[in-house]
Protein backbone atom coordinates (compact mmCIF):
# COMPACT_ATOMS: atom_id res chain seq x y z
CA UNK A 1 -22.67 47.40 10.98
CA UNK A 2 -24.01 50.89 10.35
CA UNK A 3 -21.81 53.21 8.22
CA UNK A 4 -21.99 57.03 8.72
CA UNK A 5 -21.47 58.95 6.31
CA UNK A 6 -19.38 62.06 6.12
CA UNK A 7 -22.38 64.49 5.74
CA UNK A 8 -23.44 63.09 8.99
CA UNK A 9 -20.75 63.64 10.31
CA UNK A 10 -19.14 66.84 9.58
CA UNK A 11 -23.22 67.99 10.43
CA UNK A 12 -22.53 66.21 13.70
CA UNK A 13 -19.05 67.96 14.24
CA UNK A 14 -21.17 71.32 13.03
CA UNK A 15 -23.28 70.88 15.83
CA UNK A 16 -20.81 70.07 18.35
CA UNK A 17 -19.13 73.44 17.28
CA UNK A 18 -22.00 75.54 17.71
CA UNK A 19 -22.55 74.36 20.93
CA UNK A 20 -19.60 75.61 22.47
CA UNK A 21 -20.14 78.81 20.74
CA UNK A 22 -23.07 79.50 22.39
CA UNK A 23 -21.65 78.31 25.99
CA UNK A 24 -18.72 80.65 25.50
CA UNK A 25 -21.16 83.66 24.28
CA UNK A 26 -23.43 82.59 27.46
CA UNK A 27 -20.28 83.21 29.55
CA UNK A 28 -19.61 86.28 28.07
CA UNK A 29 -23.55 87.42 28.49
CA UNK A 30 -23.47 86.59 32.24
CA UNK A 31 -20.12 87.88 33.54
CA UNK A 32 -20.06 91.44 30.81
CA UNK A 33 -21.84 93.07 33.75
CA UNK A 34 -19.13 92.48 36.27
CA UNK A 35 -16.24 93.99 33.84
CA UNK A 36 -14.94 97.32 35.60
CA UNK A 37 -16.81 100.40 34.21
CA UNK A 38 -13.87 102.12 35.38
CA UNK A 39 -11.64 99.94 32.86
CA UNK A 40 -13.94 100.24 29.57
CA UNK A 41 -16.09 102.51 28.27
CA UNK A 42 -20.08 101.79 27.68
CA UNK A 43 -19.27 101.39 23.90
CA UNK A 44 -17.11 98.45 24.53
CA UNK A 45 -19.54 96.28 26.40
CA UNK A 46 -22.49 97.77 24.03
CA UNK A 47 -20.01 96.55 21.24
CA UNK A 48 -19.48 92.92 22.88
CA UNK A 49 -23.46 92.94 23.47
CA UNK A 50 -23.65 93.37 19.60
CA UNK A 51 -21.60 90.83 18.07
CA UNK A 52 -22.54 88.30 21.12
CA UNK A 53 -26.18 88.80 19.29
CA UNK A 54 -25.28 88.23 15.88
CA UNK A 55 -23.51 85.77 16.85
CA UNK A 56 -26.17 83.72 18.30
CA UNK A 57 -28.49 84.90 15.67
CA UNK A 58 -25.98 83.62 12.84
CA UNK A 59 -25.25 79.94 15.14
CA UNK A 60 -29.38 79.83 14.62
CA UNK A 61 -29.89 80.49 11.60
CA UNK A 62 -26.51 80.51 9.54
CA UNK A 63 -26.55 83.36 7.94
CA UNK A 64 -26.09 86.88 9.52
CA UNK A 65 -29.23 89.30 10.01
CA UNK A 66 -30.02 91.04 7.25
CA UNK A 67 -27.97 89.28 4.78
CA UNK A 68 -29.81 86.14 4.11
CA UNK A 69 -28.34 85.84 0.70
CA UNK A 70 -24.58 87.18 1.66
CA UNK A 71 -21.43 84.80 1.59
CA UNK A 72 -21.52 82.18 4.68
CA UNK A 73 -19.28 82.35 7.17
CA UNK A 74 -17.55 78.82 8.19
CA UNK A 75 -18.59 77.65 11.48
CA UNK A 76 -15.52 76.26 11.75
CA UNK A 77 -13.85 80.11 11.23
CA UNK A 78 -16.40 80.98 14.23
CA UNK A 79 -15.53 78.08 16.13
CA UNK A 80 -11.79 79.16 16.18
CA UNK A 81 -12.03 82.37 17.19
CA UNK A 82 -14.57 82.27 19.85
CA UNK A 83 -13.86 79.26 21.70
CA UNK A 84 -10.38 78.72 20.75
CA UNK A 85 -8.39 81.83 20.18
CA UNK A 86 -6.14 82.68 23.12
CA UNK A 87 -8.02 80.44 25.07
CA UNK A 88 -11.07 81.50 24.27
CA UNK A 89 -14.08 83.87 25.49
CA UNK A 90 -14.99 82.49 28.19
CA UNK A 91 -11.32 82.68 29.71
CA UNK A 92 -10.52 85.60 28.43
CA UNK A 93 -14.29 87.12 29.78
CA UNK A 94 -13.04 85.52 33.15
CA UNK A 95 -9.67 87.42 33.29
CA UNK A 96 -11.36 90.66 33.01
CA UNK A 97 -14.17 90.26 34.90
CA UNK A 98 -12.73 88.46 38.08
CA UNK A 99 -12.87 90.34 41.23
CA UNK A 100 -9.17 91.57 42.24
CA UNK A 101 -8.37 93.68 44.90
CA UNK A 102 -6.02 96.38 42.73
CA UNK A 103 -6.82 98.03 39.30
CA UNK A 104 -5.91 96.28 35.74
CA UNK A 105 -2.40 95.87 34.93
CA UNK A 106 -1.29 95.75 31.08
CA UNK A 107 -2.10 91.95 31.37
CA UNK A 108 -5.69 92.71 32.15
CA UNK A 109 -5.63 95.49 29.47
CA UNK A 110 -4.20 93.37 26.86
CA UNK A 111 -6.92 90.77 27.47
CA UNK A 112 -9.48 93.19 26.96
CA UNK A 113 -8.25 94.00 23.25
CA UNK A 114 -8.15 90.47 22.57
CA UNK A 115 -11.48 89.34 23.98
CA UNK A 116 -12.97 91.77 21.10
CA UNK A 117 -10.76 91.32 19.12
CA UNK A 118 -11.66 87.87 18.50
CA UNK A 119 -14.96 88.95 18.51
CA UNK A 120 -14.65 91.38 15.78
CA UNK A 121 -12.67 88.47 13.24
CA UNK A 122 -15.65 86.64 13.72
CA UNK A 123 -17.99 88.62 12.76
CA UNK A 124 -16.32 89.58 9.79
CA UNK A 125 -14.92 87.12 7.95
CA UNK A 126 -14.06 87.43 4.65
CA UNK A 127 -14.07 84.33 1.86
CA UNK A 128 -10.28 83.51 0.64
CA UNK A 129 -9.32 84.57 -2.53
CA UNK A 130 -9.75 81.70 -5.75
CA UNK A 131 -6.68 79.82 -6.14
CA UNK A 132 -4.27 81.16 -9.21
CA UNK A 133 -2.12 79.04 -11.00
CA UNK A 134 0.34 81.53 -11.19
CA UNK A 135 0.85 81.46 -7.41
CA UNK A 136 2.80 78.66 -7.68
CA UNK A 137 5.54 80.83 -9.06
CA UNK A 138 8.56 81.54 -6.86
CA UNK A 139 7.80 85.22 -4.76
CA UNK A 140 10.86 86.38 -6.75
CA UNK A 141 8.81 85.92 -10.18
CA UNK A 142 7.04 89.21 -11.27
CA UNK A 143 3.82 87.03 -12.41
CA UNK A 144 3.43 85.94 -8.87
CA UNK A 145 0.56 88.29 -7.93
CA UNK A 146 -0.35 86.60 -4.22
CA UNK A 147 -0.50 89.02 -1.68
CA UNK A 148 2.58 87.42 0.12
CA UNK A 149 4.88 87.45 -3.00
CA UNK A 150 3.87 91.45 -3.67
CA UNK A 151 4.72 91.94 0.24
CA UNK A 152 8.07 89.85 -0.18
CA UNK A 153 8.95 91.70 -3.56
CA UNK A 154 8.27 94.98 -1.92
CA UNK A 155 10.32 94.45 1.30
CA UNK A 156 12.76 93.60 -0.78
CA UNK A 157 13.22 96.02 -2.83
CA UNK A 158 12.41 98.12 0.44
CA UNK A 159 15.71 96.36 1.83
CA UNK A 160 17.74 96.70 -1.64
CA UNK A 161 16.66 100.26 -1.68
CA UNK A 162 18.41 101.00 2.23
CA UNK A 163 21.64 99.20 1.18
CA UNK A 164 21.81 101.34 -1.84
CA UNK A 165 21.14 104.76 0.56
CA UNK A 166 23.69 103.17 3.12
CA UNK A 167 26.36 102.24 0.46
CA UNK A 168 26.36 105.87 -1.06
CA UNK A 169 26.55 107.20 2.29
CA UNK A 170 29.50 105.46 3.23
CA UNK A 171 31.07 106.68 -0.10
CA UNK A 172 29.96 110.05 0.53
CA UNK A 173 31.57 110.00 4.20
CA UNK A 174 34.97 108.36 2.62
CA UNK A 175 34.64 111.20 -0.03
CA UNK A 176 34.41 113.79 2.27
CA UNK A 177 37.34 112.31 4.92
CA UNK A 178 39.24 112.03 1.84
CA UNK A 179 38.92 116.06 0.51
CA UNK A 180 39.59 117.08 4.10
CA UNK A 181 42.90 115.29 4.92
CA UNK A 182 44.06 116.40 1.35
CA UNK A 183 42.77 119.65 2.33
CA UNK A 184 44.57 119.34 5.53
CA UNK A 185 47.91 117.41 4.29
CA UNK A 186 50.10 120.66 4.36
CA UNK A 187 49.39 121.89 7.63
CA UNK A 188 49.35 118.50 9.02
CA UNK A 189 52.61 118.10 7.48
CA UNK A 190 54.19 121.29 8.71
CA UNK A 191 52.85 120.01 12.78
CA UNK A 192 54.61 117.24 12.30
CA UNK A 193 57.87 118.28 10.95
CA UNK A 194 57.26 121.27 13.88
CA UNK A 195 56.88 118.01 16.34
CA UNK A 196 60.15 115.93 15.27
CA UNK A 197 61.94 119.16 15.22
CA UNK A 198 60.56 119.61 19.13
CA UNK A 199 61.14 115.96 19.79
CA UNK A 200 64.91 116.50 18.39
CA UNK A 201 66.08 119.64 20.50
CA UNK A 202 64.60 117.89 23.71
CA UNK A 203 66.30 114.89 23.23
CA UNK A 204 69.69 116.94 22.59
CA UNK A 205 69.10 118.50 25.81
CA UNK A 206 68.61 115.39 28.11
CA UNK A 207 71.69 114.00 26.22
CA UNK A 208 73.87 117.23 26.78
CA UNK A 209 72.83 117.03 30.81
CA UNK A 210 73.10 113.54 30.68
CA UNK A 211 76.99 114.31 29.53
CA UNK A 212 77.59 116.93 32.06
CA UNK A 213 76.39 114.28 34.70
């Protein structure tokens, strides 16, 4: 019984990858022509033309042009975003490019951003960060310097920050209702005696006809 190894097979897998990279990039290559030129500007597909070429170049020769000795991009990172990223290229190449018989609706438009936008993440990936110890802290703990505990600690003191604003402008509101009815109390107080006084002499007078009824 022959045992493979895992070299052999993760170069296997490797290969596998890079082979649908290059079917979805052949896609792309074939069917960019037929893309509205009313939709997208020449820079677009001349963009799309560029990556699809470094692309190819890096699936040859694993490393991108002109940086031989640069940091190496995961074909697996590649992989993910070309053939399986909202679908992938070629079906997002397809939406775009398929004959219809009205213009693009925000669908069509949104595909279009994604199609290079996938494009773009794969041609620039950038290594992960080395693991800290100290990331193991909770995102409340000051030490914790991972770029999701800083965002958490700064949303929430974002968050504590708003309260604080909203609190002092309730108690500013309250303040001010507060000054104003005492400003008011007299003359509210003289209405209303004014009213029952009103209220009195009309009652008087529907009980005095009442009488003479």
């Amino acid at each position: 019984m022959t045992v493979v190894s895992a070299k052999v097979k993760r170069d296997t897998r490797e290969r596998e990858m890079i082979e649908d990279i290059r079917r979805h990039l052949a896609f792309l290559t074939k069917y960019i022509i037929t893309i509205p030129d009313e939709q997208v500007s020449d820079d677009y597909k001349s963009n799309l033309k560029e990556m699809t070429s470094r692309l190819r170049f890096y699936c040859s020769h694993g490393y991108w042009d002109g940086d031989e000795d640069g940091p190496k991009t995961p074909i697996s990172h590649i992989f993910n975003m070309i053939c399986k990223k909202n679908g992938g290229v070629a079906k997002l190449t397809g939406i775009i490019a398929g004959p219809r018989l009205e213009g693009w609706t925000r669908f069509e438009r949104q595909t279009k951003d994604m199609l290079s936008a996938g494009l773009i993440r794969a041609t620039t990936w950038v290594p992960p960060p080395v693991f800290q110890p100290q990331w193991l802290l909770p995102k409340s703990d000051p030490r914790n310097d991972h770029p999701g505990a800083l965002n958490y600690r700064a949303r929430k003191e974002e968050f504590a920050e708003q309260s604080r604003k909203m609190k002092h402008a309730r108690e500013q509101a309250k303040s001010k209702k507060k000054k104003r009815l005492e400003k008011e109390a007299p003359e509210r107080l003289k209405v209303k005696t004014q009213q029952r006084k009103d209220r009195k002499k009309h009652f008087d007078k529907q009980n005095k006809l009442r009488g003479k009824k």
